[in-house]
PDB file of N, CA and C in Angstrom:
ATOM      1  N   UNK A   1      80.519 -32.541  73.353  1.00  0.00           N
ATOM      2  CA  UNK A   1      79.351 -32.567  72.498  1.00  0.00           C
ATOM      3  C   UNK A   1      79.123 -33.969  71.934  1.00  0.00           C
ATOM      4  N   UNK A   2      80.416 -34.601  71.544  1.00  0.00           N
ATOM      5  CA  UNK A   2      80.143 -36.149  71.074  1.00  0.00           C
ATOM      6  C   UNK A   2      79.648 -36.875  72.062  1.00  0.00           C
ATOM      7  N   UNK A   3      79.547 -36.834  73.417  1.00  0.00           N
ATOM      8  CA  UNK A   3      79.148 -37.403  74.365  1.00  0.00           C
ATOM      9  C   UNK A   3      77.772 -37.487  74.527  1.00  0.00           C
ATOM     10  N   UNK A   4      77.097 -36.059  74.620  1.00  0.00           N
ATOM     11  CA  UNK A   4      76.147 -36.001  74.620  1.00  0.00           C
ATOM     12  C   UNK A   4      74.859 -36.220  73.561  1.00  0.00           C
ATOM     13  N   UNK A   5      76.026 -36.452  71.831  1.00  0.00           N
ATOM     14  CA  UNK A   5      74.826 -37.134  70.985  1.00  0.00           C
ATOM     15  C   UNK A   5      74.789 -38.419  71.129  1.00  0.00           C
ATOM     16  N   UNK A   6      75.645 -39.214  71.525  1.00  0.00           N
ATOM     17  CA  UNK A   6      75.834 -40.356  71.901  1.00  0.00           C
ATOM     18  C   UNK A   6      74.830 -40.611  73.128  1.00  0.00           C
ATOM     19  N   UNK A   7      75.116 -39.788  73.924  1.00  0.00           N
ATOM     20  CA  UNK A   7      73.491 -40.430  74.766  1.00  0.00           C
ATOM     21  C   UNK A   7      72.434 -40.169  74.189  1.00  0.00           C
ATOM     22  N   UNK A   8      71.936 -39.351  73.274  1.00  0.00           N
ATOM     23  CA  UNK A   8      70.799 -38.851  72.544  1.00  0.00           C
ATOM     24  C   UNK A   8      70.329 -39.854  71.961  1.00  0.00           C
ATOM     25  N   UNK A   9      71.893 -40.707  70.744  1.00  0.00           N
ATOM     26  CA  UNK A   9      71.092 -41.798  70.129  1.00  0.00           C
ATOM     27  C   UNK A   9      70.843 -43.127  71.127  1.00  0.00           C
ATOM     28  N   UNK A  10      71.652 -43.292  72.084  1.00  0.00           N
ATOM     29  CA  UNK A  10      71.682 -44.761  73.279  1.00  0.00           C
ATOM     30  C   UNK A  10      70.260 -44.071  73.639  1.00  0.00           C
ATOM     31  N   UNK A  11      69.717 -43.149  74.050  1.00  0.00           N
ATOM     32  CA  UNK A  11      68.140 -43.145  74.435  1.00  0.00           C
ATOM     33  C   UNK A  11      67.317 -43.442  73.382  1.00  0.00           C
ATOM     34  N   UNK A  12      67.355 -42.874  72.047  1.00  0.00           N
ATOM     35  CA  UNK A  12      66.380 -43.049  70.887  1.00  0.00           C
ATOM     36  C   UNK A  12      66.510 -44.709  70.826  1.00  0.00           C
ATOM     37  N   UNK A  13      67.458 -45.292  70.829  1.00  0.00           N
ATOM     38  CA  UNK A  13      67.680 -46.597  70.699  1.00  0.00           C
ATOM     39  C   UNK A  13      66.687 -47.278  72.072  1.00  0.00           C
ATOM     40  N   UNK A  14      66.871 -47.109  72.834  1.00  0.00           N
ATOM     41  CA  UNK A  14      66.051 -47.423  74.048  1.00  0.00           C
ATOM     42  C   UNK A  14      64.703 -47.455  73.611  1.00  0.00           C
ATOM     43  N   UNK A  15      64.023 -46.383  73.291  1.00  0.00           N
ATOM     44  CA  UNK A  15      63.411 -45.979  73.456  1.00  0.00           C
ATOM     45  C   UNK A  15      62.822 -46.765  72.329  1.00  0.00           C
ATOM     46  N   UNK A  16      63.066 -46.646  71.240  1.00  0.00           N
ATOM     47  CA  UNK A  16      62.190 -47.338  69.572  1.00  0.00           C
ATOM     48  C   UNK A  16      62.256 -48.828  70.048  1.00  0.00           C
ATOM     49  N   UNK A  17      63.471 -49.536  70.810  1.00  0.00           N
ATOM     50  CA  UNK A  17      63.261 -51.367  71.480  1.00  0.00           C
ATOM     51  C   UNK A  17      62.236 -51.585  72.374  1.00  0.00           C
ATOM     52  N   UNK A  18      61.940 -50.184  73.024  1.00  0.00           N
ATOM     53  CA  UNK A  18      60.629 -50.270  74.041  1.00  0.00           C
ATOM     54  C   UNK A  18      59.183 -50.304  73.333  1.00  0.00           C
ATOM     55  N   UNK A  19      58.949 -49.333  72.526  1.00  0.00           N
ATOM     56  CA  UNK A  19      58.134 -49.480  71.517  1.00  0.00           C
ATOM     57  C   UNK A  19      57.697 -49.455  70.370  1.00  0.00           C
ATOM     58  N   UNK A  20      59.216 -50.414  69.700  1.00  0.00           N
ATOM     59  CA  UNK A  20      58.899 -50.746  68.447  1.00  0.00           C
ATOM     60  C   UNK A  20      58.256 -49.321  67.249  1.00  0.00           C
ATOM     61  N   UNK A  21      57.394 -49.502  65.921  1.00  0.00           N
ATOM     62  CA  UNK A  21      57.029 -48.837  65.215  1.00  0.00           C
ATOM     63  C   UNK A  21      56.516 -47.749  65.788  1.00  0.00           C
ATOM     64  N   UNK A  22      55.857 -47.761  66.626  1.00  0.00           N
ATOM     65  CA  UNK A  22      55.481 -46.781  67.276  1.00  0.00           C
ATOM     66  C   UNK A  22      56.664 -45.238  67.672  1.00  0.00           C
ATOM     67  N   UNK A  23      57.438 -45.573  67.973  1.00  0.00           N
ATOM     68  CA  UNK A  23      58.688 -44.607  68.234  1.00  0.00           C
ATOM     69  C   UNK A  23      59.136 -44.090  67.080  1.00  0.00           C
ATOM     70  N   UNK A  24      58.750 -44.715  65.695  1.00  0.00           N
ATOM     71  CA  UNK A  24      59.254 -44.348  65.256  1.00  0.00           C
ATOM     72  C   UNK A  24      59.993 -45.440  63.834  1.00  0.00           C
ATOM     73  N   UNK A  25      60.268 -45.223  62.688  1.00  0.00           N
ATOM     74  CA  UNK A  25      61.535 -46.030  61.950  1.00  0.00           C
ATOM     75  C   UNK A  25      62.995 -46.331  62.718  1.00  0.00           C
ATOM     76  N   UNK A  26      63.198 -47.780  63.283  1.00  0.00           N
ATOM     77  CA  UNK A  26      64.773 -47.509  63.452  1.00  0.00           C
ATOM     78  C   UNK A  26      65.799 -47.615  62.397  1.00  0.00           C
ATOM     79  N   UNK A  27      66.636 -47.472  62.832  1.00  0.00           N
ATOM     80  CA  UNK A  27      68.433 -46.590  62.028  1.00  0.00           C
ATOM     81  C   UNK A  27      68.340 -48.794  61.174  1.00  0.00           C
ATOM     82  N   UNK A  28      67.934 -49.381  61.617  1.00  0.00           N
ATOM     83  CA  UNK A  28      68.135 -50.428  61.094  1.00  0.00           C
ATOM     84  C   UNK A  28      66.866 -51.295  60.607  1.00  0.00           C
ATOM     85  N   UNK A  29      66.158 -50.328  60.334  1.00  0.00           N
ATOM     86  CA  UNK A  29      64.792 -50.984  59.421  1.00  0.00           C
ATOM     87  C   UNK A  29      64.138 -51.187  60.203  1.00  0.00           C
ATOM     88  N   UNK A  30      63.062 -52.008  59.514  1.00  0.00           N
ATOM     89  CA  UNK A  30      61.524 -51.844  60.525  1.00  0.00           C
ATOM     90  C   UNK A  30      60.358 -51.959  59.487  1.00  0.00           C
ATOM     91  N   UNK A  31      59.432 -51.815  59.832  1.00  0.00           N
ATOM     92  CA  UNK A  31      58.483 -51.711  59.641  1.00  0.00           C
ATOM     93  C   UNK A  31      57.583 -49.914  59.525  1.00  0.00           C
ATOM     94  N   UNK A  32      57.357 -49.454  58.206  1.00  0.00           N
ATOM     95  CA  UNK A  32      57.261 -48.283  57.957  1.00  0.00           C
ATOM     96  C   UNK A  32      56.288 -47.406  59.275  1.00  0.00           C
ATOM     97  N   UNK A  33      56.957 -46.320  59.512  1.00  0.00           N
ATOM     98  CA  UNK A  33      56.230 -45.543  60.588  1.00  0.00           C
ATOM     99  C   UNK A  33      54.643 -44.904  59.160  1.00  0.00           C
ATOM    100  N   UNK A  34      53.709 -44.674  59.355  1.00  0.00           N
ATOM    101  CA  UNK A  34      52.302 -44.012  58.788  1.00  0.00           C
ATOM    102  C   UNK A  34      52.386 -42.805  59.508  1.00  0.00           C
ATOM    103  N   UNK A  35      52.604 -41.902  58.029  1.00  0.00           N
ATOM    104  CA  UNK A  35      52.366 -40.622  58.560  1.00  0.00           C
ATOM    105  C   UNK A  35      50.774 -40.145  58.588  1.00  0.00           C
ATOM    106  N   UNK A  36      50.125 -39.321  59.258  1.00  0.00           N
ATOM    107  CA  UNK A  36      48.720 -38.960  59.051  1.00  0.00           C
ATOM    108  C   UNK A  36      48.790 -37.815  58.011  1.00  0.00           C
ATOM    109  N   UNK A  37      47.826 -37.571  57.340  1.00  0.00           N
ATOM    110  CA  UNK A  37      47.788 -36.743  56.304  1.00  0.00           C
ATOM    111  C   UNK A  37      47.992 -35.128  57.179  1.00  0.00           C
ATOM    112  N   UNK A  38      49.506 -34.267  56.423  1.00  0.00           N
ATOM    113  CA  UNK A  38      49.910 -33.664  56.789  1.00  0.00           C
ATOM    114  C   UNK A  38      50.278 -32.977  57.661  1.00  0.00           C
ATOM    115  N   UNK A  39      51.177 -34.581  58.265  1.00  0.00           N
ATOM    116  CA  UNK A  39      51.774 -34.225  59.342  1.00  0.00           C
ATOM    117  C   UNK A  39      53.176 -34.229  59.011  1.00  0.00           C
ATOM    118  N   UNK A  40      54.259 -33.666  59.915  1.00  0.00           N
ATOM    119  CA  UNK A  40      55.402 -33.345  58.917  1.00  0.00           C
ATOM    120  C   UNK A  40      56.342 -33.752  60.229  1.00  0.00           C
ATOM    121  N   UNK A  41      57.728 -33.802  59.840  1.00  0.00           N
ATOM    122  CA  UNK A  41      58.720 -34.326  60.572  1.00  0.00           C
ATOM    123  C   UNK A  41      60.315 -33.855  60.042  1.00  0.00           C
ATOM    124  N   UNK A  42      61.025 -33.481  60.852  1.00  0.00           N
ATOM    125  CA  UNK A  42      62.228 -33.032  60.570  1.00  0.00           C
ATOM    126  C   UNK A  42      63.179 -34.749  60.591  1.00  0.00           C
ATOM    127  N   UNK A  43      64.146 -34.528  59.573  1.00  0.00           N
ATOM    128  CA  UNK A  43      64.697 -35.914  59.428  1.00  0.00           C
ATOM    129  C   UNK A  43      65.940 -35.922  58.814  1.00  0.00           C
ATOM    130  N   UNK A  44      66.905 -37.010  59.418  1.00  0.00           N
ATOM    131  CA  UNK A  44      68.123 -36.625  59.173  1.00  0.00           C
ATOM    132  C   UNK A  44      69.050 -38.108  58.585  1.00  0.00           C
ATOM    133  N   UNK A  45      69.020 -37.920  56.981  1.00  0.00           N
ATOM    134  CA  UNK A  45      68.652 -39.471  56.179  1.00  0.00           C
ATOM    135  C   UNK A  45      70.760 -39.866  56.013  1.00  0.00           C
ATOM    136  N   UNK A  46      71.407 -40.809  55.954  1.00  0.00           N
ATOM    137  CA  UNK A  46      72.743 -41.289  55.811  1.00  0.00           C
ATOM    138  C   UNK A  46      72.810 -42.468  55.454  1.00  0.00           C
ATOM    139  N   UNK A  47      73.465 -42.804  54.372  1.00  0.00           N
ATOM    140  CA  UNK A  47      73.767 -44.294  54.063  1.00  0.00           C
ATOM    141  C   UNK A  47      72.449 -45.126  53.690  1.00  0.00           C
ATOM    142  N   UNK A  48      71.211 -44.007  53.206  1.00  0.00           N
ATOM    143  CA  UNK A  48      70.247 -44.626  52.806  1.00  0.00           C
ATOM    144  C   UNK A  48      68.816 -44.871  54.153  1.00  0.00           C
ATOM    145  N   UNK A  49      69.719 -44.361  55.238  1.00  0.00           N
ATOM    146  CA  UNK A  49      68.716 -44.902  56.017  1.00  0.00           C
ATOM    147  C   UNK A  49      68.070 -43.471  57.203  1.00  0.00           C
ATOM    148  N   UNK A  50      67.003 -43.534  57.909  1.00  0.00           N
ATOM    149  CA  UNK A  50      66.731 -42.893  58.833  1.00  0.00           C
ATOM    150  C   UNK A  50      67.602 -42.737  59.796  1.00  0.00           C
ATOM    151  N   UNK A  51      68.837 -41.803  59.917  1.00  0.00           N
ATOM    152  CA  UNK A  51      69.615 -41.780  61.293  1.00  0.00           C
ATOM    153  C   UNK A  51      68.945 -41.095  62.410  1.00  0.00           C
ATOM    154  N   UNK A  52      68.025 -40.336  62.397  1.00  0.00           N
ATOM    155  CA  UNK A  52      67.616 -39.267  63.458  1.00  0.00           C
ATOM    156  C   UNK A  52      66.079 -38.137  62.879  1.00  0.00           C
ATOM    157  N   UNK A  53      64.821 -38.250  63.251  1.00  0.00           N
ATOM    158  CA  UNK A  53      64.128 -37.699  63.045  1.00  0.00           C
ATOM    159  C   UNK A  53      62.693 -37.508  64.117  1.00  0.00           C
ATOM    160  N   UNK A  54      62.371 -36.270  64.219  1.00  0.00           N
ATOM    161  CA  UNK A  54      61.533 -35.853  65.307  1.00  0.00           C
ATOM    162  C   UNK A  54      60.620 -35.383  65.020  1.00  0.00           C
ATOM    163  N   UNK A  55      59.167 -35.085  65.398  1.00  0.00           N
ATOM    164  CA  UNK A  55      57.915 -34.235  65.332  1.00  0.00           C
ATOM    165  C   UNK A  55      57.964 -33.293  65.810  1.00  0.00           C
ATOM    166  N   UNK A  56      58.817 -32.892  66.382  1.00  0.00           N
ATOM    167  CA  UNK A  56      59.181 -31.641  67.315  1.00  0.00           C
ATOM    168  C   UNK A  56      59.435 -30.393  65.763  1.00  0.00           C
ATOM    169  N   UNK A  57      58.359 -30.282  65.440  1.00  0.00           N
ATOM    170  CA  UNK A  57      58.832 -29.052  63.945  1.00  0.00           C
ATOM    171  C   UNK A  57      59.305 -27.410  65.006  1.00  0.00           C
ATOM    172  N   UNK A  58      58.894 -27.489  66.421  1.00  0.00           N
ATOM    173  CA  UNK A  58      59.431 -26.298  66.413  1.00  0.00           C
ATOM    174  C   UNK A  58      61.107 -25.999  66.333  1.00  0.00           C
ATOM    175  N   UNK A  59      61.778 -27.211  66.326  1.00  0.00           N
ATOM    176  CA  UNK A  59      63.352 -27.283  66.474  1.00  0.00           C
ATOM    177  C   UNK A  59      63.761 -26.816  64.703  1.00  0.00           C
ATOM    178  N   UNK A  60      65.143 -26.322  64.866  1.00  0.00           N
ATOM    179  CA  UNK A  60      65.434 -25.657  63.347  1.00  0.00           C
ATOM    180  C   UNK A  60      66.215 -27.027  63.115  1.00  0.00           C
ATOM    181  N   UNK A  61      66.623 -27.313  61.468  1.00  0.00           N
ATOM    182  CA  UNK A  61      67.387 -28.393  61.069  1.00  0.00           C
ATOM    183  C   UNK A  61      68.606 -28.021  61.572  1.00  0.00           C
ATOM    184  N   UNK A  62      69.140 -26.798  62.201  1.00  0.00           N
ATOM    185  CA  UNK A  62      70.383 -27.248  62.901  1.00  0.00           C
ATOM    186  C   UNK A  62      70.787 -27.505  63.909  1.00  0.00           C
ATOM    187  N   UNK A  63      69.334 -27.195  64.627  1.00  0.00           N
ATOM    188  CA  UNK A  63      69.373 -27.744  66.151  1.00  0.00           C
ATOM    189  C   UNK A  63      68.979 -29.249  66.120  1.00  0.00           C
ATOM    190  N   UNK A  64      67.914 -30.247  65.320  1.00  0.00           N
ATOM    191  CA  UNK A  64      68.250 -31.162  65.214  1.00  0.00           C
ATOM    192  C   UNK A  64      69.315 -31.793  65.186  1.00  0.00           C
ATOM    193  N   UNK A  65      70.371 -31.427  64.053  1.00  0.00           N
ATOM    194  CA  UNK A  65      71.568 -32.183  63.771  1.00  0.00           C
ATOM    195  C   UNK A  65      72.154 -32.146  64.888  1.00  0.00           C
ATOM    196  N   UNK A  66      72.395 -31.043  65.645  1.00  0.00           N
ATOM    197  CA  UNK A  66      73.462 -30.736  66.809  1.00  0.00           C
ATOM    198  C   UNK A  66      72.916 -31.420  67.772  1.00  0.00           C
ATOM    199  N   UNK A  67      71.687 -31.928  68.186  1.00  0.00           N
ATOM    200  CA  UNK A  67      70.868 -32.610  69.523  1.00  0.00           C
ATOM    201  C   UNK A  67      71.170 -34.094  68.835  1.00  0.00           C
ATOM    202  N   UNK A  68      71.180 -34.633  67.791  1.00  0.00           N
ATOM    203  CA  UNK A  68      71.308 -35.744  67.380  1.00  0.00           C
ATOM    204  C   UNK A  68      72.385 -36.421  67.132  1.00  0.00           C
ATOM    205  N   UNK A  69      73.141 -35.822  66.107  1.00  0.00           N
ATOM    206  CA  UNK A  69      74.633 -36.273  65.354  1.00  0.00           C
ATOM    207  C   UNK A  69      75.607 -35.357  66.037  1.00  0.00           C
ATOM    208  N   UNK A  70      74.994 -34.387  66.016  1.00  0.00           N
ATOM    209  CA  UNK A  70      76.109 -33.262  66.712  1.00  0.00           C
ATOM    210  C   UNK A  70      76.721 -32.497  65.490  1.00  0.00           C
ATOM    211  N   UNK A  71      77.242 -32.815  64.534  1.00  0.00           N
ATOM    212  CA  UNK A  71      77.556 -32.398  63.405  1.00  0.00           C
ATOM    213  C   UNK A  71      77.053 -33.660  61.961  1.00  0.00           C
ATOM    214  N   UNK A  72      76.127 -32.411  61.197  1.00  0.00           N
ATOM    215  CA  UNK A  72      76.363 -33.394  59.795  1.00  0.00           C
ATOM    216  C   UNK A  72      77.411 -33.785  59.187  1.00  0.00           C
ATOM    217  N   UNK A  73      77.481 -35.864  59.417  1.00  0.00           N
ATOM    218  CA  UNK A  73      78.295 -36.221  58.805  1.00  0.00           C
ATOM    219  C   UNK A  73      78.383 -35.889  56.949  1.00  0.00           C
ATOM    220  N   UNK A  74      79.472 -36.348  56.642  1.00  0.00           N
ATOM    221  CA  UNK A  74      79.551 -35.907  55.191  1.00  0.00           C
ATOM    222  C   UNK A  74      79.042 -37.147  54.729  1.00  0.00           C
ATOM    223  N   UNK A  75      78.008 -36.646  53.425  1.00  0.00           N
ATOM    224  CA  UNK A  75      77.535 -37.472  52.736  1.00  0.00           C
ATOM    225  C   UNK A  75      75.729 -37.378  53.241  1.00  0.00           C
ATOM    226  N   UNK A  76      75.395 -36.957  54.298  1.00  0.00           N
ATOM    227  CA  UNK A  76      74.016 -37.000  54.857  1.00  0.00           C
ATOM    228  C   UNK A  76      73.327 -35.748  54.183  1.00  0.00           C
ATOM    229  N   UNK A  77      71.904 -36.140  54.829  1.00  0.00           N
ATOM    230  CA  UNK A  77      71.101 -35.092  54.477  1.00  0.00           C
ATOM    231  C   UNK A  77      70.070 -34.774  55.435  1.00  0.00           C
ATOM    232  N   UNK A  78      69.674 -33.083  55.400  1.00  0.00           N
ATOM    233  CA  UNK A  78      68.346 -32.967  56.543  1.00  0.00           C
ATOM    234  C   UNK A  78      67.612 -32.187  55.863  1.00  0.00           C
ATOM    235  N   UNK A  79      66.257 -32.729  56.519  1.00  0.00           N
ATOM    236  CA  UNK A  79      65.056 -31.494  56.080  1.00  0.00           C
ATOM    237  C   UNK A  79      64.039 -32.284  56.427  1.00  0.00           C
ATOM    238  N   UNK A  80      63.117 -31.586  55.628  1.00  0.00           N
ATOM    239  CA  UNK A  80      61.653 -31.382  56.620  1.00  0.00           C
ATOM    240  C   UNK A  80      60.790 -32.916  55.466  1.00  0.00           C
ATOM    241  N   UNK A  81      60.255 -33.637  56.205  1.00  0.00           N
ATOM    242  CA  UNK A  81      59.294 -34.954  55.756  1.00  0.00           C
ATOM    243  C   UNK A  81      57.643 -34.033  56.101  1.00  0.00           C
ATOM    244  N   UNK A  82      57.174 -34.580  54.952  1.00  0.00           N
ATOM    245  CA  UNK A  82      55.377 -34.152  55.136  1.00  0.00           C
ATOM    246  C   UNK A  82      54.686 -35.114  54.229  1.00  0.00           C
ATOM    247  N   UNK A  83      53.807 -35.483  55.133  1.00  0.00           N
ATOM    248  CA  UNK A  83      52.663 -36.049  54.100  1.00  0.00           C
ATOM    249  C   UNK A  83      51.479 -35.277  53.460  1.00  0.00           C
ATOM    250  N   UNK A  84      51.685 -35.334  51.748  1.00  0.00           N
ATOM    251  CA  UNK A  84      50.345 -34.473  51.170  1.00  0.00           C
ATOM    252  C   UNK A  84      49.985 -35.218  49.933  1.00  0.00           C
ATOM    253  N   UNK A  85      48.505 -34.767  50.028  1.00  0.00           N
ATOM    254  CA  UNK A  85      47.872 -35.353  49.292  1.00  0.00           C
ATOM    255  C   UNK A  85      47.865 -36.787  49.178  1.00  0.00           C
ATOM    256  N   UNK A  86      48.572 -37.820  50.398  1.00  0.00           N
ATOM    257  CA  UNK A  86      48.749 -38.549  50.346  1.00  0.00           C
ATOM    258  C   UNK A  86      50.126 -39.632  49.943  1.00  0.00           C
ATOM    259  N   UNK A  87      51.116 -38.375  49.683  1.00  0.00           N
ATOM    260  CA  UNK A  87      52.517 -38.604  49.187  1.00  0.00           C
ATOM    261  C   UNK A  87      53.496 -38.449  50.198  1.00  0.00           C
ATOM    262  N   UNK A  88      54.269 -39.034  50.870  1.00  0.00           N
ATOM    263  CA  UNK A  88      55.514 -38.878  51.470  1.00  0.00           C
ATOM    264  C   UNK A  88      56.251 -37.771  50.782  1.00  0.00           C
ATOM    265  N   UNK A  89      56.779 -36.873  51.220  1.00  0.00           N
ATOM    266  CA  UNK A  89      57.243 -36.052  50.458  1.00  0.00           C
ATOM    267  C   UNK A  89      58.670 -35.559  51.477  1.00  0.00           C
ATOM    268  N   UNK A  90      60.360 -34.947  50.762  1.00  0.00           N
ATOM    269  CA  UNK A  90      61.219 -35.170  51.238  1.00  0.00           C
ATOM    270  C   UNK A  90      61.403 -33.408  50.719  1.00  0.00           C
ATOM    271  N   UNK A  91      61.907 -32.328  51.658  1.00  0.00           N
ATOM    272  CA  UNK A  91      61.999 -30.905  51.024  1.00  0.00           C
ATOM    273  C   UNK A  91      63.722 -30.802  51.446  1.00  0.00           C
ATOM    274  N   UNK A  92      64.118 -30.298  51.163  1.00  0.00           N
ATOM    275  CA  UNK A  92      66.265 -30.021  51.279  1.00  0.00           C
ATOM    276  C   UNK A  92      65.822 -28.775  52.874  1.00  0.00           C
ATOM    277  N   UNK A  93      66.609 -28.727  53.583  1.00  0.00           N
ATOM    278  CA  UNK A  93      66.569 -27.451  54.564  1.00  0.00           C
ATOM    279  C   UNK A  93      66.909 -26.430  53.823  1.00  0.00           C
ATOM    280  N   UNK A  94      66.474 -25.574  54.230  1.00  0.00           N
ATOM    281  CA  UNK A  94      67.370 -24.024  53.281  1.00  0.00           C
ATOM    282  C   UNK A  94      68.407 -23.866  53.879  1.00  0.00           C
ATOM    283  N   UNK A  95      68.430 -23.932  55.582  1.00  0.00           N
ATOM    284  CA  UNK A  95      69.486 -23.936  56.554  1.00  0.00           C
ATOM    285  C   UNK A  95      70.607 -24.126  55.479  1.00  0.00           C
ATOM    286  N   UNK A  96      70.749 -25.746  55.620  1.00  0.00           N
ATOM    287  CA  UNK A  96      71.809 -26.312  54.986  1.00  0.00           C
ATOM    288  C   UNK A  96      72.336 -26.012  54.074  1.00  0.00           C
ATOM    289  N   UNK A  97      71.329 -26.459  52.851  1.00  0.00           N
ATOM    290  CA  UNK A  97      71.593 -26.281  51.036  1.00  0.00           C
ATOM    291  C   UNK A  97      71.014 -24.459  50.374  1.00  0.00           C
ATOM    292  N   UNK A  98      70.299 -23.907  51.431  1.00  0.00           N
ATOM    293  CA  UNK A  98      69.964 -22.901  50.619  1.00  0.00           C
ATOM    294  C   UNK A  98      68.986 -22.232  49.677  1.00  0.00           C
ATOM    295  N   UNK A  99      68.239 -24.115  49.603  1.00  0.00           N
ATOM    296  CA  UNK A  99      67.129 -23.798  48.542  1.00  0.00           C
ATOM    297  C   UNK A  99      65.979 -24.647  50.116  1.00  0.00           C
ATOM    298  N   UNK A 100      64.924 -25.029  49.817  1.00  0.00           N
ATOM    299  CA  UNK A 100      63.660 -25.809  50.228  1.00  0.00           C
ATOM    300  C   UNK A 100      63.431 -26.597  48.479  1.00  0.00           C
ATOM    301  N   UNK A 101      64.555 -26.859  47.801  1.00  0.00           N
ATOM    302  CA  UNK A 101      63.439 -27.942  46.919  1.00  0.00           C
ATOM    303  C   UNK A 101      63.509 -29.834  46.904  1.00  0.00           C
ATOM    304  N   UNK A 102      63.027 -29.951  46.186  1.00  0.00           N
ATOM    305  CA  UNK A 102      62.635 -31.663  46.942  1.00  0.00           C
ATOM    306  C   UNK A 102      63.872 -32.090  47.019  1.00  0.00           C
ATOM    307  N   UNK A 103      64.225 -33.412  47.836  1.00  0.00           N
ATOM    308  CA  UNK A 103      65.477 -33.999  48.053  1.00  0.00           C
ATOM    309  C   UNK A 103      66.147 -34.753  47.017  1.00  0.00           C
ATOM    310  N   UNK A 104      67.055 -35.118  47.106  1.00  0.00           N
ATOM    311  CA  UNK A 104      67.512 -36.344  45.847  1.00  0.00           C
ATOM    312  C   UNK A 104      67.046 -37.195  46.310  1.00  0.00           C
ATOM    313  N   UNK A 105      66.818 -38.073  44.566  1.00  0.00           N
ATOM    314  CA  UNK A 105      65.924 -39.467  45.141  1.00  0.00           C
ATOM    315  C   UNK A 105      66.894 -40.465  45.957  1.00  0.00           C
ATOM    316  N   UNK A 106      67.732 -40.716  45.808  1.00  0.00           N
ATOM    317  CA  UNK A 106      68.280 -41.546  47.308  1.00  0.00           C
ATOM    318  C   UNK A 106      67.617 -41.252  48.173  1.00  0.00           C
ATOM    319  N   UNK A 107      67.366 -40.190  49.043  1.00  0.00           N
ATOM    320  CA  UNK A 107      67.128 -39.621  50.459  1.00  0.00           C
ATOM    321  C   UNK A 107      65.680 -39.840  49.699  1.00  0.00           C
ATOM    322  N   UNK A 108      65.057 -39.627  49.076  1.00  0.00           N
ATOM    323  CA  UNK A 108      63.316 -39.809  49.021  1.00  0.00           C
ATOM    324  C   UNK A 108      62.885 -41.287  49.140  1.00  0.00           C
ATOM    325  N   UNK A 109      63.901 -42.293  48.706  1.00  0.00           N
ATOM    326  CA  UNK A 109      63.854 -43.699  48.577  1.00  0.00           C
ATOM    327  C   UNK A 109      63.922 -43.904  50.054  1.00  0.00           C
ATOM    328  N   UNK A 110      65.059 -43.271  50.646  1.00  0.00           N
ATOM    329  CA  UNK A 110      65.169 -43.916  51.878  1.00  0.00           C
ATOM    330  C   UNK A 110      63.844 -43.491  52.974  1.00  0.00           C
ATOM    331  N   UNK A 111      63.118 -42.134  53.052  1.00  0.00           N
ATOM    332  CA  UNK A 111      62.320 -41.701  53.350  1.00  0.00           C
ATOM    333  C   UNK A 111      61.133 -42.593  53.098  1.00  0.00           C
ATOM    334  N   UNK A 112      60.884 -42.914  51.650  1.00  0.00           N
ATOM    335  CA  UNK A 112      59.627 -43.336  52.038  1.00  0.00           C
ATOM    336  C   UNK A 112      59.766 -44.911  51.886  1.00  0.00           C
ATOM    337  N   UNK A 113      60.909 -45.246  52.325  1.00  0.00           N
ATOM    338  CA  UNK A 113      60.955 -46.919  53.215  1.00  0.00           C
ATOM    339  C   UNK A 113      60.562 -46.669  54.701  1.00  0.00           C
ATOM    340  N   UNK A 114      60.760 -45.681  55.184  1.00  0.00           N
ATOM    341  CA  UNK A 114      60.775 -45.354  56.301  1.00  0.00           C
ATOM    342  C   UNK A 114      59.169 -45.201  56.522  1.00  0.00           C
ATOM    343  N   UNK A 115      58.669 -44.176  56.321  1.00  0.00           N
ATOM    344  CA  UNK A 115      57.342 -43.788  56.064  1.00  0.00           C
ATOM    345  C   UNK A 115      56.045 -43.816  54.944  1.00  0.00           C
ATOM    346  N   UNK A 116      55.356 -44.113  55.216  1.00  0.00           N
ATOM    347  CA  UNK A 116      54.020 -44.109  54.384  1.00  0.00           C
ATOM    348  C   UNK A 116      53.287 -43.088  54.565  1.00  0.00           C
TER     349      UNK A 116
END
């Protein structure tokens, strides 16, 4: 399984050097991805930064983690990104934590460096 998130991120990595902002925020800054007004994104925030996040909303936050990291490291966080009313906005998975309420501001800081 570690193998295979490891190619997951060596492609995402590929893939965001091929086209830049467009692909996406990389794991090492950038230039903010623009969300369109309420559009939403599953996202998986560590050490302050975007490690792994997709438009693919039909995937659950634990099939993300497992296609991405493979297991949530300790200390991370996942859940669902939406833009409303014009706000970046950061919700907890229920998966995970149990609730859907907003994230801690670390993970909202790091979110909306990431996104506008």
């Amino acid at each position: 399984m570690k193998a295979f998130a490891e190619s997951v991120r060596a492609l995402l990595a590929s893939l965001r050097s091929r086209r830049g902002a467009a692909a996406g925020p990389s794991a090492a800054g950038g230039d903010a991805t623009v969300l369109r007004e309420g559009e939403t994104r599953l996202a998986v925030v560590h050490g302050g930064r975007i490690v792994a996040q997709t438009a693919d909303i039909t995937l659950s936050h634990a099939e993300l983690v497992q296609r991405t990291v493979g297991a949530l490291p300790e200390g991370a966080w996942v859940g669902t990104l939406r833009k409303s009313a014009g706000v970046v906005v950061a919700m907890n998975s229920r998966t995970f934590y149990g609730n859907q309420l907003p994230a801690p501001a670390p993970v909202l800081d790091a979110v909306r460096a990431a996104f506008r």
